[in-house]
C-alpha atoms as a PDB file:
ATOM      1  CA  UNK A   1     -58.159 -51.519 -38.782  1.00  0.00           C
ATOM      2  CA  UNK A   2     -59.765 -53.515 -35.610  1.00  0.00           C
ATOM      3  CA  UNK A   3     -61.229 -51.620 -32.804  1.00  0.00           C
ATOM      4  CA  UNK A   4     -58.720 -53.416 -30.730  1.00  0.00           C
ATOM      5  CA  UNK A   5     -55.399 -52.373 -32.678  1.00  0.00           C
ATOM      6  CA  UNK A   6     -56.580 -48.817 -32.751  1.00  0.00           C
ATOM      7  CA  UNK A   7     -57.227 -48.460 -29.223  1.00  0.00           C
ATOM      8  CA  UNK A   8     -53.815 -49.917 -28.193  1.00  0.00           C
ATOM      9  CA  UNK A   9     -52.393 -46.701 -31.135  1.00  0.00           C
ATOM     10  CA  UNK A  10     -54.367 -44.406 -28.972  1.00  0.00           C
ATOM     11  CA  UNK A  11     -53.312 -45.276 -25.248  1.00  0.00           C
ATOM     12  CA  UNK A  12     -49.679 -45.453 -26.723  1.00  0.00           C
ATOM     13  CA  UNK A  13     -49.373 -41.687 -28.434  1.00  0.00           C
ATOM     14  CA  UNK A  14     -51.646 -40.375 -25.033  1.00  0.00           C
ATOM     15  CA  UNK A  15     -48.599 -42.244 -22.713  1.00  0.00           C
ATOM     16  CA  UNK A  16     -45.657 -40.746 -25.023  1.00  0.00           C
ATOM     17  CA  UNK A  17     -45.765 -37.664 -23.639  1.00  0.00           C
ATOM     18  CA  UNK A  18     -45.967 -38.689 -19.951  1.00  0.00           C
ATOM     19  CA  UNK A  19     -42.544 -40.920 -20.565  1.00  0.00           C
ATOM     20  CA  UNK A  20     -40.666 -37.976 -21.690  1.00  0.00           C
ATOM     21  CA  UNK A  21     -41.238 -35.952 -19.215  1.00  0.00           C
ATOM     22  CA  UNK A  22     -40.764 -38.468 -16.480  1.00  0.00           C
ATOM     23  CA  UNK A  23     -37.264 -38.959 -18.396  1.00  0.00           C
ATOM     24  CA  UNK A  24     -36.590 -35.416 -18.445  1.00  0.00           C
ATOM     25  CA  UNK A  25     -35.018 -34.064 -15.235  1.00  0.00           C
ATOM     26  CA  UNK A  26     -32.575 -37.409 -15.604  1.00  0.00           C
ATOM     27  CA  UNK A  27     -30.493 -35.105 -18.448  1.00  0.00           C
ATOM     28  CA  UNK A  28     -27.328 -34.593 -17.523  1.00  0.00           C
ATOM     29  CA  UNK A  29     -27.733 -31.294 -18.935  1.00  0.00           C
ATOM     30  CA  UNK A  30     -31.005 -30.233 -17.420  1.00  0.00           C
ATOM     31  CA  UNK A  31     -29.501 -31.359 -13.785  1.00  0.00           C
ATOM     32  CA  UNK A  32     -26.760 -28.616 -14.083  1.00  0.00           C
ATOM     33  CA  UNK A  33     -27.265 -25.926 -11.767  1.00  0.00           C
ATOM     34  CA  UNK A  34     -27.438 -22.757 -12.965  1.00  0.00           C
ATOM     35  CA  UNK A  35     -25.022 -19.796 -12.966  1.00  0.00           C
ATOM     36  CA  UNK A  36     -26.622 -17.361 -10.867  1.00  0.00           C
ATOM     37  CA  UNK A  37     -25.636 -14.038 -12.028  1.00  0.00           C
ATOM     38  CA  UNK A  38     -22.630 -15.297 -13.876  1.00  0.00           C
ATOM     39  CA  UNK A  39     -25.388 -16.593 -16.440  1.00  0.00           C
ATOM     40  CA  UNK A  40     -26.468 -13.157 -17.680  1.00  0.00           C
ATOM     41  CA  UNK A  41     -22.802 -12.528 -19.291  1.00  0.00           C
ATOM     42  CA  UNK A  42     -21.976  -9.685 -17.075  1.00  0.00           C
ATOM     43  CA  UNK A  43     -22.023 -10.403 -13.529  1.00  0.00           C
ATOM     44  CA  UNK A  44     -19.769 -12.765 -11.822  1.00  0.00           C
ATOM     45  CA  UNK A  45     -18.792 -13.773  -8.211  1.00  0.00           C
ATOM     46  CA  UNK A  46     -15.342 -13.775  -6.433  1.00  0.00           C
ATOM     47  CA  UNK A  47     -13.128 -13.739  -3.299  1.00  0.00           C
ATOM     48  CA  UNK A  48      -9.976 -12.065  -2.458  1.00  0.00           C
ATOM     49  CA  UNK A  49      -7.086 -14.283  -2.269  1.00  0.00           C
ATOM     50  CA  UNK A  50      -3.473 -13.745  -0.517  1.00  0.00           C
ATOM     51  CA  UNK A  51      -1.089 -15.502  -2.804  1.00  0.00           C
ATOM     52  CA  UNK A  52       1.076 -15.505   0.627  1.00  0.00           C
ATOM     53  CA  UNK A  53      -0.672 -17.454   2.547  1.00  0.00           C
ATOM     54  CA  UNK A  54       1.323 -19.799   4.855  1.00  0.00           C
ATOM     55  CA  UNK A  55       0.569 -22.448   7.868  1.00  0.00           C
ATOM     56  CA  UNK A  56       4.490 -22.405   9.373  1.00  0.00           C
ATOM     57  CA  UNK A  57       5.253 -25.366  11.335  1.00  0.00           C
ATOM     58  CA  UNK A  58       8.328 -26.616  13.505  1.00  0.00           C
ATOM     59  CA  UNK A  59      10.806 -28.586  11.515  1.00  0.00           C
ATOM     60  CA  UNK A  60      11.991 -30.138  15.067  1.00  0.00           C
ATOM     61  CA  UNK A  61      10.964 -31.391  18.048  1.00  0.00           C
ATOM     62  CA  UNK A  62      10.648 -29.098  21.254  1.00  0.00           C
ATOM     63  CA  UNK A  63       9.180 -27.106  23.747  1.00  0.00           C
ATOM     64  CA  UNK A  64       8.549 -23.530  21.989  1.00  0.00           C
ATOM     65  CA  UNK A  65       9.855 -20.261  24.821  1.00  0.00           C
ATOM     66  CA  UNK A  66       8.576 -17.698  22.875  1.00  0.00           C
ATOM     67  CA  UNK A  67       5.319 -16.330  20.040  1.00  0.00           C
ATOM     68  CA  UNK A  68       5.605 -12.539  20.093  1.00  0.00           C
ATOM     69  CA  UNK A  69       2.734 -12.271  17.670  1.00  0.00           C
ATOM     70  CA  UNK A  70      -0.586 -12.562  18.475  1.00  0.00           C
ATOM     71  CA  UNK A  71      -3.438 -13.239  16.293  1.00  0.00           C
ATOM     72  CA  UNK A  72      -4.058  -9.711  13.949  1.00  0.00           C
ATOM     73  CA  UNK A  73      -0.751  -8.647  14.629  1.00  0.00           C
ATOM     74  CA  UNK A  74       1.285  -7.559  12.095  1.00  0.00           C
ATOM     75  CA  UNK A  75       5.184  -8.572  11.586  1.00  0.00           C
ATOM     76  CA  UNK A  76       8.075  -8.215   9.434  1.00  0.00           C
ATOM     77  CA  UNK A  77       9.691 -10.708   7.020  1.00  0.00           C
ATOM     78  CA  UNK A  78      12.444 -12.136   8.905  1.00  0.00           C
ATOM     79  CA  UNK A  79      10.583 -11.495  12.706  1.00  0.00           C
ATOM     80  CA  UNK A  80      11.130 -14.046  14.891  1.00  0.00           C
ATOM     81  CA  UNK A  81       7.931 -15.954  15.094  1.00  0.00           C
ATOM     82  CA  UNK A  82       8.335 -19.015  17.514  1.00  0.00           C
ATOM     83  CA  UNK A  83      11.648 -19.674  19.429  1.00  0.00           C
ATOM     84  CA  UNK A  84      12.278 -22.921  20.992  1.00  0.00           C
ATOM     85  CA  UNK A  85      14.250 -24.613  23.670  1.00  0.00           C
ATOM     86  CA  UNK A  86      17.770 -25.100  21.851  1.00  0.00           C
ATOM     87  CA  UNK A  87      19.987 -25.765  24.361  1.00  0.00           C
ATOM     88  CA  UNK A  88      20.257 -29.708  23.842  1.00  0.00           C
ATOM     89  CA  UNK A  89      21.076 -28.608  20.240  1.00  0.00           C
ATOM     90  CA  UNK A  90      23.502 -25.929  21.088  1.00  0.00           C
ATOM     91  CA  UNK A  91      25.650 -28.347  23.262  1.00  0.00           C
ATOM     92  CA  UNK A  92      25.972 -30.714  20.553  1.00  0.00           C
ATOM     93  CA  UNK A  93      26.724 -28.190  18.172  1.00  0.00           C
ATOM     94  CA  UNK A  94      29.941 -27.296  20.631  1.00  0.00           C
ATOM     95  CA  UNK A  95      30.699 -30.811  20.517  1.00  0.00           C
ATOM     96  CA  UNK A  96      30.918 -31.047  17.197  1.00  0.00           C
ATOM     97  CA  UNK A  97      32.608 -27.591  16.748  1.00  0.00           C
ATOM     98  CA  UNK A  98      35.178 -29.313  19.314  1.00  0.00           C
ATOM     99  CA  UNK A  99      35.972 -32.368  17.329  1.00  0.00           C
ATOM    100  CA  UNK A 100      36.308 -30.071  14.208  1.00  0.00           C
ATOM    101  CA  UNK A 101      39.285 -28.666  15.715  1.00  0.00           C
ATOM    102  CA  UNK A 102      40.571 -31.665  17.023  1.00  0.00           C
ATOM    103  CA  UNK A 103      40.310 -33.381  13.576  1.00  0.00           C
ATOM    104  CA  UNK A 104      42.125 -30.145  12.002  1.00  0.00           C
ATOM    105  CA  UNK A 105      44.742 -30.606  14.504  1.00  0.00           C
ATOM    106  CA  UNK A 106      45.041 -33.964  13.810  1.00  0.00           C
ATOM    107  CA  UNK A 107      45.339 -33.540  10.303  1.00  0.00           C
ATOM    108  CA  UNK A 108      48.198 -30.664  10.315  1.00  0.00           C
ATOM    109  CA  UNK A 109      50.009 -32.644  12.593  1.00  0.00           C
ATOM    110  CA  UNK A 110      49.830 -35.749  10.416  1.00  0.00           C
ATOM    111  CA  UNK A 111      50.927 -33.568   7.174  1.00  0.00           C
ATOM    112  CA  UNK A 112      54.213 -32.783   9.410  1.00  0.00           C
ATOM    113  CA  UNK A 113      55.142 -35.700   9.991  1.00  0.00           C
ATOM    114  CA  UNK A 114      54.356 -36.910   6.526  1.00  0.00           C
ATOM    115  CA  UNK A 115      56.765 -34.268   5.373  1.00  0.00           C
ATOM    116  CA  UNK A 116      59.206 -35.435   7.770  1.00  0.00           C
ATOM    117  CA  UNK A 117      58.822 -39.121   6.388  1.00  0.00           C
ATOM    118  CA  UNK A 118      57.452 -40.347   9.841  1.00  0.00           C
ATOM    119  CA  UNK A 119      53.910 -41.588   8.602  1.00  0.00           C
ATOM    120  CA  UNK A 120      52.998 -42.617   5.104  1.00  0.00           C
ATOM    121  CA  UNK A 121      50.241 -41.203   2.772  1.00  0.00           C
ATOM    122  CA  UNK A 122      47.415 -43.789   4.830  1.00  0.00           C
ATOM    123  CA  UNK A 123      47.900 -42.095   7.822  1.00  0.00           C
ATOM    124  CA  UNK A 124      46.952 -38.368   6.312  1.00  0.00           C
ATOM    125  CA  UNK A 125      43.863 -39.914   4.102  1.00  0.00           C
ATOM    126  CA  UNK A 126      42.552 -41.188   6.970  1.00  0.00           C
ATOM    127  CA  UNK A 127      43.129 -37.670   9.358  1.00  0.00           C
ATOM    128  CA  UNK A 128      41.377 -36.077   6.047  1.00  0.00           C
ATOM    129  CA  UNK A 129      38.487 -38.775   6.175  1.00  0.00           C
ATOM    130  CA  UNK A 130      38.134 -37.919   9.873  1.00  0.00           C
ATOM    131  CA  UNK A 131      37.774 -34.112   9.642  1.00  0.00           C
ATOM    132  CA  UNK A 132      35.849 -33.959   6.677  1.00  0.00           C
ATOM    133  CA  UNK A 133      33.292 -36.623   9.314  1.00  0.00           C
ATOM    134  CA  UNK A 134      33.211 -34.286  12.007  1.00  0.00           C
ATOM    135  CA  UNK A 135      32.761 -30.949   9.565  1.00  0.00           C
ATOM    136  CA  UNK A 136      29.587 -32.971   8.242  1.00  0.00           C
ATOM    137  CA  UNK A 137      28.337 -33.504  11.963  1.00  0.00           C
ATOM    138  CA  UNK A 138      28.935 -29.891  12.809  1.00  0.00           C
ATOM    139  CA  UNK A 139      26.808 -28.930   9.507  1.00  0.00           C
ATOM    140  CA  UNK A 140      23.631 -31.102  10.864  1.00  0.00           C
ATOM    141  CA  UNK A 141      23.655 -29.402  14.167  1.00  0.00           C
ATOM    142  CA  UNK A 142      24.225 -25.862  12.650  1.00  0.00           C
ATOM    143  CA  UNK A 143      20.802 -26.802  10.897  1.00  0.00           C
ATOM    144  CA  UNK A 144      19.000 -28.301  13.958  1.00  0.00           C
ATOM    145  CA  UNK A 145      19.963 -24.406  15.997  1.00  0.00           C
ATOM    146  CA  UNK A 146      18.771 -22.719  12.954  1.00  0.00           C
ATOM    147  CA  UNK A 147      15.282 -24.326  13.161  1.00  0.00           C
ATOM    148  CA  UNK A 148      15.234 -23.664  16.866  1.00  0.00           C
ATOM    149  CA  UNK A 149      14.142 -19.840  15.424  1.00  0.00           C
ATOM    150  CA  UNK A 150      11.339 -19.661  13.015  1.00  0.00           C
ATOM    151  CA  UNK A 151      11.694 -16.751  11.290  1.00  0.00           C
ATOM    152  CA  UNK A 152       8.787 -14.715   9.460  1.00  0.00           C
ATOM    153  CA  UNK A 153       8.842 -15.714   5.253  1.00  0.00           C
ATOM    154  CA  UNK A 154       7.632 -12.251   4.220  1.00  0.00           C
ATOM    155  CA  UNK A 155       5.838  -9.512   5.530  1.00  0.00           C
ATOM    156  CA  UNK A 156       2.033  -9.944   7.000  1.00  0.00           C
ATOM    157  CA  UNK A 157      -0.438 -10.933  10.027  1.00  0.00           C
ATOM    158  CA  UNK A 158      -0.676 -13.673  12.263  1.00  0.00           C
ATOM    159  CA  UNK A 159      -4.147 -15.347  10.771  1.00  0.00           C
ATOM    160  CA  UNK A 160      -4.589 -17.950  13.770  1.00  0.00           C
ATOM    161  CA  UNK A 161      -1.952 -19.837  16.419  1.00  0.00           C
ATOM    162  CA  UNK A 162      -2.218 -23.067  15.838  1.00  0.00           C
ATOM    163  CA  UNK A 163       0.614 -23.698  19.208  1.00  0.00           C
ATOM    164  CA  UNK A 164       1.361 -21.679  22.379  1.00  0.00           C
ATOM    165  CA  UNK A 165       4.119 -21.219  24.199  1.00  0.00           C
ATOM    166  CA  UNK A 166       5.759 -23.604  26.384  1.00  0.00           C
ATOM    167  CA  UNK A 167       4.215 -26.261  24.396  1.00  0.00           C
ATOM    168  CA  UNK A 168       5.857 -29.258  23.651  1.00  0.00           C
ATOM    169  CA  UNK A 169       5.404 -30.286  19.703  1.00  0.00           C
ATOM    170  CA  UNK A 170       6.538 -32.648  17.342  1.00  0.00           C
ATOM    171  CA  UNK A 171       8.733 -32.019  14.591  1.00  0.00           C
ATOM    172  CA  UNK A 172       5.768 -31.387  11.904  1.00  0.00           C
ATOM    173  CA  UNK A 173       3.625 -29.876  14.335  1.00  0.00           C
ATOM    174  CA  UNK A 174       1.684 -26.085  12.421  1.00  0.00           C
ATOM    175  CA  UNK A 175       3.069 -23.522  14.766  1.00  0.00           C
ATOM    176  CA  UNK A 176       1.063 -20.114  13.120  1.00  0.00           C
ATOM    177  CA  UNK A 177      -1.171 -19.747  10.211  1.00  0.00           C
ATOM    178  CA  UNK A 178       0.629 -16.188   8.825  1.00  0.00           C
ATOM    179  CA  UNK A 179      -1.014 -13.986   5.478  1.00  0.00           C
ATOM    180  CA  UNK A 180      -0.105 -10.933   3.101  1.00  0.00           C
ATOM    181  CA  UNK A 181      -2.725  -8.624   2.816  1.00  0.00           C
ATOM    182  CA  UNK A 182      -0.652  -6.930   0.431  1.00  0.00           C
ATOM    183  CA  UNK A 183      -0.531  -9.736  -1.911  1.00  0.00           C
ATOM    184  CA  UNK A 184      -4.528  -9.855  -2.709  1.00  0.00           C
ATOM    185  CA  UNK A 185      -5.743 -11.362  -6.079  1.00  0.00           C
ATOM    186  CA  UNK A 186      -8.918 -11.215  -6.666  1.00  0.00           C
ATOM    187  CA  UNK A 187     -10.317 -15.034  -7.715  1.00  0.00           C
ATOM    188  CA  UNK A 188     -13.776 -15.632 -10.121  1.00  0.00           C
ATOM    189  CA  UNK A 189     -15.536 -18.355 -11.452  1.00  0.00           C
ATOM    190  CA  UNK A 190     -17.058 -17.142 -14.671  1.00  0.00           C
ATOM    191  CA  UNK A 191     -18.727 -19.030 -17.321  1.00  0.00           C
ATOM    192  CA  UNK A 192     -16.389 -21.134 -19.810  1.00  0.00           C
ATOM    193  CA  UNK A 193     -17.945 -19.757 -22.912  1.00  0.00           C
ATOM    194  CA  UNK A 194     -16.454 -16.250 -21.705  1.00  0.00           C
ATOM    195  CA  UNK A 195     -12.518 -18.075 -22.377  1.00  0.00           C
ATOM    196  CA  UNK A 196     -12.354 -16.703 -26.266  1.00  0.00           C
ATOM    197  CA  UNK A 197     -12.890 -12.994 -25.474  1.00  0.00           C
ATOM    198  CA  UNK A 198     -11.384 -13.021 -21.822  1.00  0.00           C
ATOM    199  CA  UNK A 199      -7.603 -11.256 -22.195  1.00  0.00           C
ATOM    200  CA  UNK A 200      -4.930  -9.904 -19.642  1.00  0.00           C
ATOM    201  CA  UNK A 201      -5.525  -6.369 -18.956  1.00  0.00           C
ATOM    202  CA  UNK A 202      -9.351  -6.239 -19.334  1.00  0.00           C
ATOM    203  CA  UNK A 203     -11.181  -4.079 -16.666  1.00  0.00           C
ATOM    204  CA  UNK A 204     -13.833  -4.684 -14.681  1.00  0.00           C
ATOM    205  CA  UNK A 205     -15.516  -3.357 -11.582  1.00  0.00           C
ATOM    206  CA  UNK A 206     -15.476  -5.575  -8.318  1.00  0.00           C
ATOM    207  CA  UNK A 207     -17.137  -4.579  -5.251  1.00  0.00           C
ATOM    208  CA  UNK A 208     -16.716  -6.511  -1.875  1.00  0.00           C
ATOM    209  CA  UNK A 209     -19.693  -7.279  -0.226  1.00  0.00           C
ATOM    210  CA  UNK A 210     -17.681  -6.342   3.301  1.00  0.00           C
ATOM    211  CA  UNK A 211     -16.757  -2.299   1.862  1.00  0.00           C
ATOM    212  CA  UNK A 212     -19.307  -1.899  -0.642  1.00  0.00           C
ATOM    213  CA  UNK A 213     -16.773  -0.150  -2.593  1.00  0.00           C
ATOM    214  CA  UNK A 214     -16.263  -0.358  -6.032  1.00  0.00           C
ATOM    215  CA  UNK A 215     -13.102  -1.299  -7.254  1.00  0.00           C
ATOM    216  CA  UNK A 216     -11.921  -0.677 -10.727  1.00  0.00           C
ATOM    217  CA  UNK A 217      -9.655  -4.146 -11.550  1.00  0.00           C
ATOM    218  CA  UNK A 218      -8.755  -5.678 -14.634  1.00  0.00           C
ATOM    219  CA  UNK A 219      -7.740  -9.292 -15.275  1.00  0.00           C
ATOM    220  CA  UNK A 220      -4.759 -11.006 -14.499  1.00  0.00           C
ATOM    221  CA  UNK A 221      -4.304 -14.434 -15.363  1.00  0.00           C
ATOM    222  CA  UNK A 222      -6.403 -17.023 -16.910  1.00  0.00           C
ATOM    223  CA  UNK A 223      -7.031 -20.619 -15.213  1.00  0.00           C
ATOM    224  CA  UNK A 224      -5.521 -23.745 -16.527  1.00  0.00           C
ATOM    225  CA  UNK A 225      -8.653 -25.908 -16.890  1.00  0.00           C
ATOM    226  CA  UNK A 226     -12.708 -25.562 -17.504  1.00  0.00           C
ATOM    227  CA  UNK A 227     -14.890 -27.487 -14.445  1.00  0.00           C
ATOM    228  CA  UNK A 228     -16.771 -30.027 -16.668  1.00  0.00           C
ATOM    229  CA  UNK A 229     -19.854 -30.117 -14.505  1.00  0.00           C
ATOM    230  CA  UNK A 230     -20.384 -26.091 -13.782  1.00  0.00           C
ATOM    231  CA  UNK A 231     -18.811 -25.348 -16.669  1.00  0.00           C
ATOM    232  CA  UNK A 232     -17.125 -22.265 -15.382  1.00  0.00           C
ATOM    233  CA  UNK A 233     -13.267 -21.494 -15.765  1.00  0.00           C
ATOM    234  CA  UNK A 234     -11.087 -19.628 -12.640  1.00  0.00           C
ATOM    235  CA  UNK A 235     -10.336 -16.407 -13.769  1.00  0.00           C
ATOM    236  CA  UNK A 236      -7.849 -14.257 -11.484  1.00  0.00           C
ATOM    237  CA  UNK A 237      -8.039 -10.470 -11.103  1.00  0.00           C
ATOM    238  CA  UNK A 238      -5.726  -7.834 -10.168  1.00  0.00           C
ATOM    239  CA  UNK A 239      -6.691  -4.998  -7.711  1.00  0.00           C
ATOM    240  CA  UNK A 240      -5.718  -1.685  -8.040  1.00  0.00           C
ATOM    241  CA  UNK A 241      -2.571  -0.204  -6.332  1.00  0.00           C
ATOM    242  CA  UNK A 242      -4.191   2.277  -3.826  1.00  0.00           C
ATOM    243  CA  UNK A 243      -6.829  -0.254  -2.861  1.00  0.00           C
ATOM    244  CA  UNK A 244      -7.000   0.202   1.140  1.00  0.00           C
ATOM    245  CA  UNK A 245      -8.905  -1.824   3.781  1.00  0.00           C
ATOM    246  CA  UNK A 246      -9.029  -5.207   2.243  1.00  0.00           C
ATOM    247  CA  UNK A 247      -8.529  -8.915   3.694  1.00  0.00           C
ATOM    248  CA  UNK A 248      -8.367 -11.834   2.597  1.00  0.00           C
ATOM    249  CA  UNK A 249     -11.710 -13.983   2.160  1.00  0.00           C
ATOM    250  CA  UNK A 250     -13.545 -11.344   1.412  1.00  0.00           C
ATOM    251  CA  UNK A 251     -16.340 -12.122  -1.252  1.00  0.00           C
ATOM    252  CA  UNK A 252     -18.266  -9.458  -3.351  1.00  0.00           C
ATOM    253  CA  UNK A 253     -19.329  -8.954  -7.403  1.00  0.00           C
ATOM    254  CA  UNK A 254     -17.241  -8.586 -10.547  1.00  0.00           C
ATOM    255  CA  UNK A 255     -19.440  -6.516 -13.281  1.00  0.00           C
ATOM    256  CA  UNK A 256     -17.755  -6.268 -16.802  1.00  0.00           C
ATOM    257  CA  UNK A 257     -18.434  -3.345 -18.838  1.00  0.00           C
ATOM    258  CA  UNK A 258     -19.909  -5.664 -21.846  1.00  0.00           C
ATOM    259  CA  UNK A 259     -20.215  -9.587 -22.409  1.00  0.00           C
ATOM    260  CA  UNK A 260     -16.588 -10.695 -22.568  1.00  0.00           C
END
């Protein structure tokens, strides 16, 4: 072989390792950050979740009178929450409460003299037609005075108000941002290749960072999809009855008792 042809076979094997590892960190695979705690099979983190969890806003337009509840205060479902100006609402409600009954005693008074052969069949139709109009009209502004109350969904805390009082919103506008305390769940991301030995009713230990408590869960419900690029699957956990002092958003450590 020339001197020539075997140098070029020399520089070429001492380059081939240099242009794999230049290629290297470009895998797809070796880019994927890793799983923290999660990775070692036992440990994973969460955060406690209210599943109700609301952000109430007006369904109308108006100036709000009244927010008994203050941020961190606690209500009951049905509580009135924000009350607004209805009175432009209430007066057409009466109006349209007042040509219900004039329609109704249009309509009886038509039927008599239908049975007395004075007016034909047309003339009660179109009494019917006319009530059944001003029933429907009624109807709308019975809904328009409901909205002027918005009334608590379930029981819970005022998270953040989002109006005030005596502020003028648009129909749309978020009024309060309410939760359940009661209704925590506790939400994980754990590794995907935990999915065939993960099952409802499994225990584990979770301890919030903010109590430093341990908690003895076990697991709910199962997510509905893997994240291709962490490659970790949701994984919802239930907390125990008697569990006191928690809120939601509060982060801390799930530890299984073996590998799932």
């Amino acid at each position: 072989m020339r001197p020539a042809i075997r140098l070029a076979l020399a520089l070429a094997v001492l380059q081939l390792p240099l242009a794999v590892a230049s290629e290297a960190p470009g895998d797809p695979l070796l880019d994927t950050p890793a799983r923290g705690d999660a990775g070692t099979g036992q440990n994973a983190r969460g955060v406690l979740r209210a599943r109700d969890h609301a952000v109430l806003a007006s369904e109308l337009a108006g100036r709000i009178v009244e927010m008994p509840f203050a941020e961190g205060e606690d209500f009951k479902k049905g509580s009135t929450l924000a009350r607004f100006d209805c009175a432009a609402y209430q007066a057409q409600l009466n109006a349209a409460q007042a040509a219900v009954r004039a329609s109704r005693e249009e309509l009886d008074h038509n039927r008599q003299l239908a049975a007395l052969k004075s007016v034909g069949r047309y003339e009660v139709s179109l009494a019917e037609a006319r009530q059944a109009q001003a029933q429907a009209e009624a109807q709308v502004y019975q809904v328009q005075v409901r909205r002027c109350v918005v009334n608590a969904p379930f029981d819970g805390r005022v998270v953040q108000r989002r109006a005030q009082p005596h502020e003028s919103v648009p129909s749309g506008a978020p009024l309060l941002e309410v939760v359940d305390n009661r209704s925590l769940e506790i939400q994980l991301l754990v590794p995907s290749n935990w999915l065939a030995r993960l099952k409802p009713g499994q225990p584990f230990q979770f301890t919030p960072d903010e109590t430093g408590r341990p908690l003895q869960a076990q697991v709910k419900r199962v997510g509905a999809r893997i994240d291709e690029g962490s490659q970790t699957l949701l994984l919802i956990g239930e907390l125990p009855r008697d569990a006191q002092g928690l809120l939601a958003g509060m982060s801390g450590t799930a530890i299984f008792p073996e590998q799932p």
